[in-house]
C-alpha atoms as a PDB file:
ATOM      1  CA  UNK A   1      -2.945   6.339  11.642  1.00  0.00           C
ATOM      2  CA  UNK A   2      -1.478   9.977  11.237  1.00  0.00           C
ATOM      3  CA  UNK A   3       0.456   8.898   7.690  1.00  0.00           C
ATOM      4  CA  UNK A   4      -3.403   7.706   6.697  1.00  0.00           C
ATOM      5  CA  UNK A   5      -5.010  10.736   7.437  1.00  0.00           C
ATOM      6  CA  UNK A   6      -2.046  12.680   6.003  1.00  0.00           C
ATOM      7  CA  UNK A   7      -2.687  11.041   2.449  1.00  0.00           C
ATOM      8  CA  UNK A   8      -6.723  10.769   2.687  1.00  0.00           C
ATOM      9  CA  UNK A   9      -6.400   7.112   2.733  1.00  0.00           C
ATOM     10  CA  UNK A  10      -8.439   4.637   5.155  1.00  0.00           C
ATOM     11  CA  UNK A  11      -5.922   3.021   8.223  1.00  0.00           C
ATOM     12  CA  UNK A  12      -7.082  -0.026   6.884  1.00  0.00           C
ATOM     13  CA  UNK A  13      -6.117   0.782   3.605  1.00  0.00           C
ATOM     14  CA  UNK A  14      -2.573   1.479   4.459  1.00  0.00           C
ATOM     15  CA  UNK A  15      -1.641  -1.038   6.253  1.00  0.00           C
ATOM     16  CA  UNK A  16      -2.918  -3.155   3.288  1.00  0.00           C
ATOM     17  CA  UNK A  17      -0.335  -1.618   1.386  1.00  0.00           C
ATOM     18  CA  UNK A  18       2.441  -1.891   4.168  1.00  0.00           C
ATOM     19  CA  UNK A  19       1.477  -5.735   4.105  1.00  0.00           C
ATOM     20  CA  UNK A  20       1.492  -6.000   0.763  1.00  0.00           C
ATOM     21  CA  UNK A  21      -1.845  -7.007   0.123  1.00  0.00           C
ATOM     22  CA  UNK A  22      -2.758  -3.939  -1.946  1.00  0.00           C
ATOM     23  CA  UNK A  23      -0.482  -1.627  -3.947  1.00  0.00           C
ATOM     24  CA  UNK A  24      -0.825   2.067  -3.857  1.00  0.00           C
ATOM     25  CA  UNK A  25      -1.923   3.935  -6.947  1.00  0.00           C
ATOM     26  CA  UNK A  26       0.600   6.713  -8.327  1.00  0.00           C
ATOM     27  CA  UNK A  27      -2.042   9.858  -6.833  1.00  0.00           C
ATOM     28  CA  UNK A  28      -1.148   7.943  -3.323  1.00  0.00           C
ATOM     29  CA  UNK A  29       2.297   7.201  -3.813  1.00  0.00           C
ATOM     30  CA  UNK A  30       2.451  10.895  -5.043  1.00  0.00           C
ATOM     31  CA  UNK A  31       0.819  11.998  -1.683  1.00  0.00           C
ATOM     32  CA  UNK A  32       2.938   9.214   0.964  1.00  0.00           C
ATOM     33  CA  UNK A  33       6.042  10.670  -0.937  1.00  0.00           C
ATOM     34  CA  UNK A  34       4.980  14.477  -0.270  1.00  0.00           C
ATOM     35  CA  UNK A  35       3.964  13.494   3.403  1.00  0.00           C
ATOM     36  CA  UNK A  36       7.044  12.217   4.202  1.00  0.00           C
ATOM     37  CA  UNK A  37       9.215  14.732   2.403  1.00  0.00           C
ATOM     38  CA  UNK A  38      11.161  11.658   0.531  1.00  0.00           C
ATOM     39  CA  UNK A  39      11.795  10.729  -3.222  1.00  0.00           C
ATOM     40  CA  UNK A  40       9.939   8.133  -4.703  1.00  0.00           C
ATOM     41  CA  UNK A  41      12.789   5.482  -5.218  1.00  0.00           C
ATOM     42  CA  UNK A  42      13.036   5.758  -1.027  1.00  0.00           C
ATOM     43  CA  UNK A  43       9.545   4.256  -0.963  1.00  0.00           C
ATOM     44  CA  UNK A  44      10.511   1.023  -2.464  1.00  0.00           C
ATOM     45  CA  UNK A  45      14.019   0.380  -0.274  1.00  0.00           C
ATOM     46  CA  UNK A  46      14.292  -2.323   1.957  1.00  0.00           C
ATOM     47  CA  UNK A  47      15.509  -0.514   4.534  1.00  0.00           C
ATOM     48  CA  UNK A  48      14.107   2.919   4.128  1.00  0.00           C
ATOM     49  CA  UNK A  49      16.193   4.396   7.048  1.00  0.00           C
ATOM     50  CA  UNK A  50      19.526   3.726   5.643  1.00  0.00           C
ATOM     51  CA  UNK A  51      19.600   6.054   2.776  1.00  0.00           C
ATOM     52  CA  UNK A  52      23.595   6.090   2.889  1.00  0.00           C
ATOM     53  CA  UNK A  53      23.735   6.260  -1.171  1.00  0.00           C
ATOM     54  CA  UNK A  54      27.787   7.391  -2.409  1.00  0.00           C
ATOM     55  CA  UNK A  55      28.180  10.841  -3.656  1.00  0.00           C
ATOM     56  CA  UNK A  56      28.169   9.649  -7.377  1.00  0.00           C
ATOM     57  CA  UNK A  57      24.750   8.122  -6.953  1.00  0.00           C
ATOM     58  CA  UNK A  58      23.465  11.026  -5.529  1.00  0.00           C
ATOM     59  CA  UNK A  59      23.576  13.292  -8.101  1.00  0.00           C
ATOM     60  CA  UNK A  60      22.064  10.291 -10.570  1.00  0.00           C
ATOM     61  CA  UNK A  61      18.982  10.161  -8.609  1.00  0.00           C
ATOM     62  CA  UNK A  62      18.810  14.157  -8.101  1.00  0.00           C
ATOM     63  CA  UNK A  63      18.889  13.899 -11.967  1.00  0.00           C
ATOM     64  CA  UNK A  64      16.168  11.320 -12.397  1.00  0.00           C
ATOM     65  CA  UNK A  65      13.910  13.148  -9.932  1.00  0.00           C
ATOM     66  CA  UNK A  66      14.493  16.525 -12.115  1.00  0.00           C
ATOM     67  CA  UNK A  67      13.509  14.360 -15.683  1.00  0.00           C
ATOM     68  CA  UNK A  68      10.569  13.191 -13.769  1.00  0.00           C
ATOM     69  CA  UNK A  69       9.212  16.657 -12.392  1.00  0.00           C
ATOM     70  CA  UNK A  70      10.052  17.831 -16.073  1.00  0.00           C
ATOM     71  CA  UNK A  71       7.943  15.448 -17.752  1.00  0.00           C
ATOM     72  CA  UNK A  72       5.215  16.103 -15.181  1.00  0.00           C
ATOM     73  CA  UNK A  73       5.456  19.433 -15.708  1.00  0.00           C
ATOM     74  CA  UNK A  74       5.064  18.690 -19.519  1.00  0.00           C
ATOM     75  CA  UNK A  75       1.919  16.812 -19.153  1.00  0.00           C
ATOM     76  CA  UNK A  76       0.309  19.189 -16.538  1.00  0.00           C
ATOM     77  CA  UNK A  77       0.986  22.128 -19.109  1.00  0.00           C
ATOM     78  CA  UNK A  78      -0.216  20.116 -22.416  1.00  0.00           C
ATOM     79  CA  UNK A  79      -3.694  19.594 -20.505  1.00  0.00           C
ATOM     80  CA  UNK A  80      -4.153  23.089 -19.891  1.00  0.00           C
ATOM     81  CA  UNK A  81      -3.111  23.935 -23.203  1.00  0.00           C
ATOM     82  CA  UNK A  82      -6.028  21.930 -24.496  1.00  0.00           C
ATOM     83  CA  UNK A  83      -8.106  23.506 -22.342  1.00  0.00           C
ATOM     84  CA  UNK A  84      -7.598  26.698 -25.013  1.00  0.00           C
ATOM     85  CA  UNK A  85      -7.327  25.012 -28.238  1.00  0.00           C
ATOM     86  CA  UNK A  86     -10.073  26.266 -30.532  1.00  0.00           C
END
């Protein structure tokens, strides 16, 4: 119930998705991800509470969160560019 008002999503919305009945669109995974301070491969482990990943992986997944902030970045900056095209 908390997680659901967190994200601005319906209880019985969520626990759709939990169930597997309905699959979250990126703007929710985006806001489940920020709620629960987590990266978005976490989301889709089996068992989310054992995140014991080796040191090598680590820095692999710090990398592909980086490209993926960086390429949202890119197309949050393009759209306001073409705000001021003329």
């Amino acid at each position: 119930m908390k997680l659901s008002e967190m994200i601005d999503v319906t209880p019985n919305y969520l626990n759709a998705v939990e169930n597997g009945k309905n699959f979250p669109s990126p703007d929710v995974i985006q806001r489940i991800i920020e709620a629960l301070n987590i990266l978005p491969y976490q989301l889709f482990l089996e068992f989310p509470g054992d995140l014991k990943i080796e040191k090598y992986r680590k820095k692999d997944i710090l990398l592909q969160e980086l490209t993926y902030i960086k390429q949202q970045f890119i197309r949050d900056f393009d759209k306001i560019m073409e705000k001021y095209k003329g």
